[in-house]
PDB file of N, CA and C in Angstrom:
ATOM      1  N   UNK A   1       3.949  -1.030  10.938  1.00  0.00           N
ATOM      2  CA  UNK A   1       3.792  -0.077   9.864  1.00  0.00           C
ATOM      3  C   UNK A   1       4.310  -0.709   8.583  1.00  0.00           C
ATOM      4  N   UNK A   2       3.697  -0.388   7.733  1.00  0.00           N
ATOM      5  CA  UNK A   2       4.385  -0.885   6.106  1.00  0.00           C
ATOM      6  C   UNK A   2       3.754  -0.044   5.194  1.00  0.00           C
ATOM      7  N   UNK A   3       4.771  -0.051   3.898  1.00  0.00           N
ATOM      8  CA  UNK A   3       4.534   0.887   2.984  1.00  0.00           C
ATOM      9  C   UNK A   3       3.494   0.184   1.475  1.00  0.00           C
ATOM     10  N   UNK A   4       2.734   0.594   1.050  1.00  0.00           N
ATOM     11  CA  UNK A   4       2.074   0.052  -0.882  1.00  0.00           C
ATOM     12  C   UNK A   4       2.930   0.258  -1.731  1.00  0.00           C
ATOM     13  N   UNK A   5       3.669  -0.324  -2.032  1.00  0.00           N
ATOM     14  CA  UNK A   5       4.617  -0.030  -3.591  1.00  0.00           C
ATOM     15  C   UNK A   5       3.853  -0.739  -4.634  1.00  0.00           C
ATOM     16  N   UNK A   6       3.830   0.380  -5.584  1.00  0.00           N
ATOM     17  CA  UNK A   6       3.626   0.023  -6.878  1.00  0.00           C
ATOM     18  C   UNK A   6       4.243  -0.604  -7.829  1.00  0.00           C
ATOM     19  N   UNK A   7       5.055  -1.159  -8.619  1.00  0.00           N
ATOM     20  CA  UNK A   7       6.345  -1.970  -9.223  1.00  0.00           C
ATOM     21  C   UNK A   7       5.734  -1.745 -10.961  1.00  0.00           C
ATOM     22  N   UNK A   8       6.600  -1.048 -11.535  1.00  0.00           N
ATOM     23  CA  UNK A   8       5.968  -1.422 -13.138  1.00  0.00           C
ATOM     24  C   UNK A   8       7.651  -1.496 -14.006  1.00  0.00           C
ATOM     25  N   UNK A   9       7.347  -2.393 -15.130  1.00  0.00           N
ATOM     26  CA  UNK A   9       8.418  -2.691 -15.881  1.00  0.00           C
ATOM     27  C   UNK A   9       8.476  -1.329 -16.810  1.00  0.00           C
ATOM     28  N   UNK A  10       9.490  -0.561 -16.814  1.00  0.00           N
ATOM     29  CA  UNK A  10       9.845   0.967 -17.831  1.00  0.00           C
ATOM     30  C   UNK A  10      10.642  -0.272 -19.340  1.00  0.00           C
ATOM     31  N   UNK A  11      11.041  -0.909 -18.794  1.00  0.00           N
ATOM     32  CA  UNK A  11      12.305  -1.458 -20.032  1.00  0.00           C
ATOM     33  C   UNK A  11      12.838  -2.629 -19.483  1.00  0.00           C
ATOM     34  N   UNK A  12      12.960  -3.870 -20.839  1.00  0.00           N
ATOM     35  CA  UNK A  12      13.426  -5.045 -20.988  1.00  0.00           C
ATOM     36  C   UNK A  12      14.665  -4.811 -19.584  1.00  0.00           C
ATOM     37  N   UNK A  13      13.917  -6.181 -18.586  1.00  0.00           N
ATOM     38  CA  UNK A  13      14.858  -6.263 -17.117  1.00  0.00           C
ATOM     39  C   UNK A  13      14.876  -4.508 -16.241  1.00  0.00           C
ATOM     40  N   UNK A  14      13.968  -3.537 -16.468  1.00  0.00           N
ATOM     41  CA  UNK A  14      14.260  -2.680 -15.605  1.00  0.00           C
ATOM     42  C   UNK A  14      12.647  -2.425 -14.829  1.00  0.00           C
ATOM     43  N   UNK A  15      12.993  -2.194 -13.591  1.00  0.00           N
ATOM     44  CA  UNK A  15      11.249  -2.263 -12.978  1.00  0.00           C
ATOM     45  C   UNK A  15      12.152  -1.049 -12.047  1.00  0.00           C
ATOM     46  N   UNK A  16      10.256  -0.075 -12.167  1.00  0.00           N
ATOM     47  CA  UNK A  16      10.470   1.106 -11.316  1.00  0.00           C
ATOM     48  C   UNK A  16       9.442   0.848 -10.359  1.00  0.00           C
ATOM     49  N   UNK A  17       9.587   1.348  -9.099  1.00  0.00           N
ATOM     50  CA  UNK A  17       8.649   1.347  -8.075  1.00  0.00           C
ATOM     51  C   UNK A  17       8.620   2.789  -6.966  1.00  0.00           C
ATOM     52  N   UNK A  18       7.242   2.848  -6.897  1.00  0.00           N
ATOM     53  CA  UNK A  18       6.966   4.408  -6.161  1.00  0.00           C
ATOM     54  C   UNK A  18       5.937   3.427  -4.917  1.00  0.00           C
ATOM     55  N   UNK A  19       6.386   4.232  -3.775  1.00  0.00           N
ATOM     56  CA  UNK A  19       5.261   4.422  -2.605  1.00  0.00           C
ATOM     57  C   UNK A  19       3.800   4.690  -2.743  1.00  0.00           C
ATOM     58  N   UNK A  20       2.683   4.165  -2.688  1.00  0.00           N
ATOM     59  CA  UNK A  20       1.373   4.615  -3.085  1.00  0.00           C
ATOM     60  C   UNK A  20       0.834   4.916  -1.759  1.00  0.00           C
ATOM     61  N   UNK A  21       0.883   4.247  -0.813  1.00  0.00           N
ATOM     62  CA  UNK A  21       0.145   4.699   0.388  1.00  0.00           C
ATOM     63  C   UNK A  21       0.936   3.766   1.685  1.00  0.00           C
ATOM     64  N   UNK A  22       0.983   4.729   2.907  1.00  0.00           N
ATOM     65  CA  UNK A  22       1.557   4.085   3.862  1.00  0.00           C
ATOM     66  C   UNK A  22       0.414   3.369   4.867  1.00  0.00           C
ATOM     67  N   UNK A  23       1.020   2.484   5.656  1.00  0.00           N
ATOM     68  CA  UNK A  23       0.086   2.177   6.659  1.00  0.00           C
ATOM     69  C   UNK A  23       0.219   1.565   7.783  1.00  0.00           C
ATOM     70  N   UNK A  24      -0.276   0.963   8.569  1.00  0.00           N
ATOM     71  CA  UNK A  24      -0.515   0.597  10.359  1.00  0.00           C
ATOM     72  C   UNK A  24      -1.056  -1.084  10.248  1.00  0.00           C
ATOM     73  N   UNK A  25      -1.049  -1.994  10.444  1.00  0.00           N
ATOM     74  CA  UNK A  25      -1.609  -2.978  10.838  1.00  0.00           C
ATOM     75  C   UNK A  25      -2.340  -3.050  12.298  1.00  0.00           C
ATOM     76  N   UNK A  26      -3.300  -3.302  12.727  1.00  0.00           N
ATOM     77  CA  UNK A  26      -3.431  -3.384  14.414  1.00  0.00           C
ATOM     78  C   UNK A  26      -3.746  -4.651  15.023  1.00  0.00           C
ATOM     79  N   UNK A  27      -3.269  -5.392  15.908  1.00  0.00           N
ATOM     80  CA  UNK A  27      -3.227  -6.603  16.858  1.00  0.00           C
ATOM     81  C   UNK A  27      -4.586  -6.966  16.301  1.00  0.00           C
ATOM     82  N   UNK A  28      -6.111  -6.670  15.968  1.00  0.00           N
ATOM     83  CA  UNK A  28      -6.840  -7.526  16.040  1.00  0.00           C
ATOM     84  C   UNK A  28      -7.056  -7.602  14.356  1.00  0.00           C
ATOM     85  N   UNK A  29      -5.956  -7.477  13.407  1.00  0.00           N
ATOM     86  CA  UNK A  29      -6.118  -8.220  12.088  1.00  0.00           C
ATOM     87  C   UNK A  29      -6.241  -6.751  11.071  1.00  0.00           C
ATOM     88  N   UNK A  30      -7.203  -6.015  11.294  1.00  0.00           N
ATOM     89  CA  UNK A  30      -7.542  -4.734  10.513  1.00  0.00           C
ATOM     90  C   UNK A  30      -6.358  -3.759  10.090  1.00  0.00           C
ATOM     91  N   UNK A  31      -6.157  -3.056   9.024  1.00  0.00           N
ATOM     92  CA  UNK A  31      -5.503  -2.264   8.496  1.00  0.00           C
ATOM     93  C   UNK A  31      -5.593  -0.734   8.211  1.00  0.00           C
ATOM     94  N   UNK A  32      -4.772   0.099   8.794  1.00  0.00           N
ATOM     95  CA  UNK A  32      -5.665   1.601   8.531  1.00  0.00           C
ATOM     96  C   UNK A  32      -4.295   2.229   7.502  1.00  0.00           C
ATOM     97  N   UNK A  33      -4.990   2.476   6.077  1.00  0.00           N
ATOM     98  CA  UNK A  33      -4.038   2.922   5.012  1.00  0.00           C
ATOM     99  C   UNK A  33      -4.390   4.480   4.806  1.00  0.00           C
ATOM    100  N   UNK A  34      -3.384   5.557   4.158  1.00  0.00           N
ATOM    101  CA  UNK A  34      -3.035   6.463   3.406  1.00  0.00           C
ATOM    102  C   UNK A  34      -2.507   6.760   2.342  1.00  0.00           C
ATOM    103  N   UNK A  35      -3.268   7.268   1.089  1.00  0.00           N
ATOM    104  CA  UNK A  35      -1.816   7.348   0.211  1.00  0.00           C
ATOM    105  C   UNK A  35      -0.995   8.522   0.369  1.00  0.00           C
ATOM    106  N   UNK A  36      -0.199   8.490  -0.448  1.00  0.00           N
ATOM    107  CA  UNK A  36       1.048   9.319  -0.135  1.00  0.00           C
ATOM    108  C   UNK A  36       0.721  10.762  -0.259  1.00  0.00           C
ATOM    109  N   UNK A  37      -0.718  10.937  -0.934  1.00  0.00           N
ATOM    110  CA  UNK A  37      -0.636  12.763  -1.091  1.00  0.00           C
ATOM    111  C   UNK A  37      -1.481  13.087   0.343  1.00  0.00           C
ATOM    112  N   UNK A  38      -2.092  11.913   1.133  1.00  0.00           N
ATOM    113  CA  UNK A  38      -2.724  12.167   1.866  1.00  0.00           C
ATOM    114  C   UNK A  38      -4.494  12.027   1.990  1.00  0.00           C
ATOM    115  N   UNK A  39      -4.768  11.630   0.486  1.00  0.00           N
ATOM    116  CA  UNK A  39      -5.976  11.527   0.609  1.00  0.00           C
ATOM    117  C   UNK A  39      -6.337  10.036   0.551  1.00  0.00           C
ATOM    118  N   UNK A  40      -7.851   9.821   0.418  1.00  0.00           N
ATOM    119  CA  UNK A  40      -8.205   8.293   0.647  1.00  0.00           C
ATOM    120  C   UNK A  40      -7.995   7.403   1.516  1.00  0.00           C
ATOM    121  N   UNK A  41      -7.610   7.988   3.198  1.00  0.00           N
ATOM    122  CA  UNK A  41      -7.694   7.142   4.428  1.00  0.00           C
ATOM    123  C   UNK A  41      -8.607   5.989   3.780  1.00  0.00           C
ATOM    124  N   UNK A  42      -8.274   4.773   4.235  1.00  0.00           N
ATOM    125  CA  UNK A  42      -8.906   3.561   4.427  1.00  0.00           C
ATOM    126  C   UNK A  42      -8.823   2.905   5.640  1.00  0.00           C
ATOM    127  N   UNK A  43      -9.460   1.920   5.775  1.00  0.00           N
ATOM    128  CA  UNK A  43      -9.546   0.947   6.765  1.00  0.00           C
ATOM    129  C   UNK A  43     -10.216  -0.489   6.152  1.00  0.00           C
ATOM    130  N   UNK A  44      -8.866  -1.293   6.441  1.00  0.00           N
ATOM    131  CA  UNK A  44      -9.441  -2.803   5.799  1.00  0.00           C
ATOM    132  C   UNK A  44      -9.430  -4.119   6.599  1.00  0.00           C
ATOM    133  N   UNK A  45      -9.537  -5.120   6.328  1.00  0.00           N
ATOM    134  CA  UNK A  45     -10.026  -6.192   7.318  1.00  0.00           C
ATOM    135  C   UNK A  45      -8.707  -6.567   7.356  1.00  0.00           C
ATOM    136  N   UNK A  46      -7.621  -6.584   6.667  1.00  0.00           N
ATOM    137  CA  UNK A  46      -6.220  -7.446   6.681  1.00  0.00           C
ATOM    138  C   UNK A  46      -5.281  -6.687   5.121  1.00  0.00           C
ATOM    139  N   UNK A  47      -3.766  -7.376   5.385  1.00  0.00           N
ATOM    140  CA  UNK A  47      -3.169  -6.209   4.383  1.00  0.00           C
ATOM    141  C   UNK A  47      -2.979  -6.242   3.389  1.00  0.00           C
ATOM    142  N   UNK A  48      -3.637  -8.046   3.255  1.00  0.00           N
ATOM    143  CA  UNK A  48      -4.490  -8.343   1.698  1.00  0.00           C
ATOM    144  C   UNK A  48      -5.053  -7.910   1.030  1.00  0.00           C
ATOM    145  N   UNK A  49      -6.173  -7.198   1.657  1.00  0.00           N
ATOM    146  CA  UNK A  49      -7.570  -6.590   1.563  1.00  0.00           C
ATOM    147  C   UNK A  49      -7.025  -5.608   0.737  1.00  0.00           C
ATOM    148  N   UNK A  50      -5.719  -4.334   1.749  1.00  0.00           N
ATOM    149  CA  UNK A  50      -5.411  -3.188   1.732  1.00  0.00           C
ATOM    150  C   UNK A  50      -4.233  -3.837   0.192  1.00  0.00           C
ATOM    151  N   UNK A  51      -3.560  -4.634  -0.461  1.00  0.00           N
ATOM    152  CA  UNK A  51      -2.830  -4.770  -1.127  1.00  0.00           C
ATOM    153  C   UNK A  51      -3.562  -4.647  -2.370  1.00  0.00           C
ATOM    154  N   UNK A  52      -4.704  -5.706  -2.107  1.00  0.00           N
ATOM    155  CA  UNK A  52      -6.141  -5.298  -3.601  1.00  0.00           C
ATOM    156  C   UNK A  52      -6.326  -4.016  -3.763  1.00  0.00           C
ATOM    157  N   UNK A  53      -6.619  -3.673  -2.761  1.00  0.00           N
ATOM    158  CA  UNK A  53      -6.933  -2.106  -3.204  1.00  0.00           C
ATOM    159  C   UNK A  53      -5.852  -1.301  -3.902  1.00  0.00           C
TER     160      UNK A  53
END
């Protein structure tokens, strides 16, 4: 399991970061994501794929 964090700079040396979508990796490479309100299930080839997105 692993989480999408978002990371953005608010102020000189300060970076905020929020959860965007959680997710699953499975043994044969593929990725099945959620974001956090629940909508936009995905499914991607690897957690590359799912990180672009």
């Amino acid at each position: 399991m692993f989480a999408v964090v978002q990371e953005a700079d608010v102020a000189a040396g300060v970076t905020d970061a929020e959860v965007v979508a959680w997710g699953i990796a499975h043994e044969d490479g593929h990725v099945d994501l959620v974001a956090v309100d629940g909508r936009a299930p995905l499914r991607r080839r690897s957690p590359e794929r799912a990180l672009w997105w």
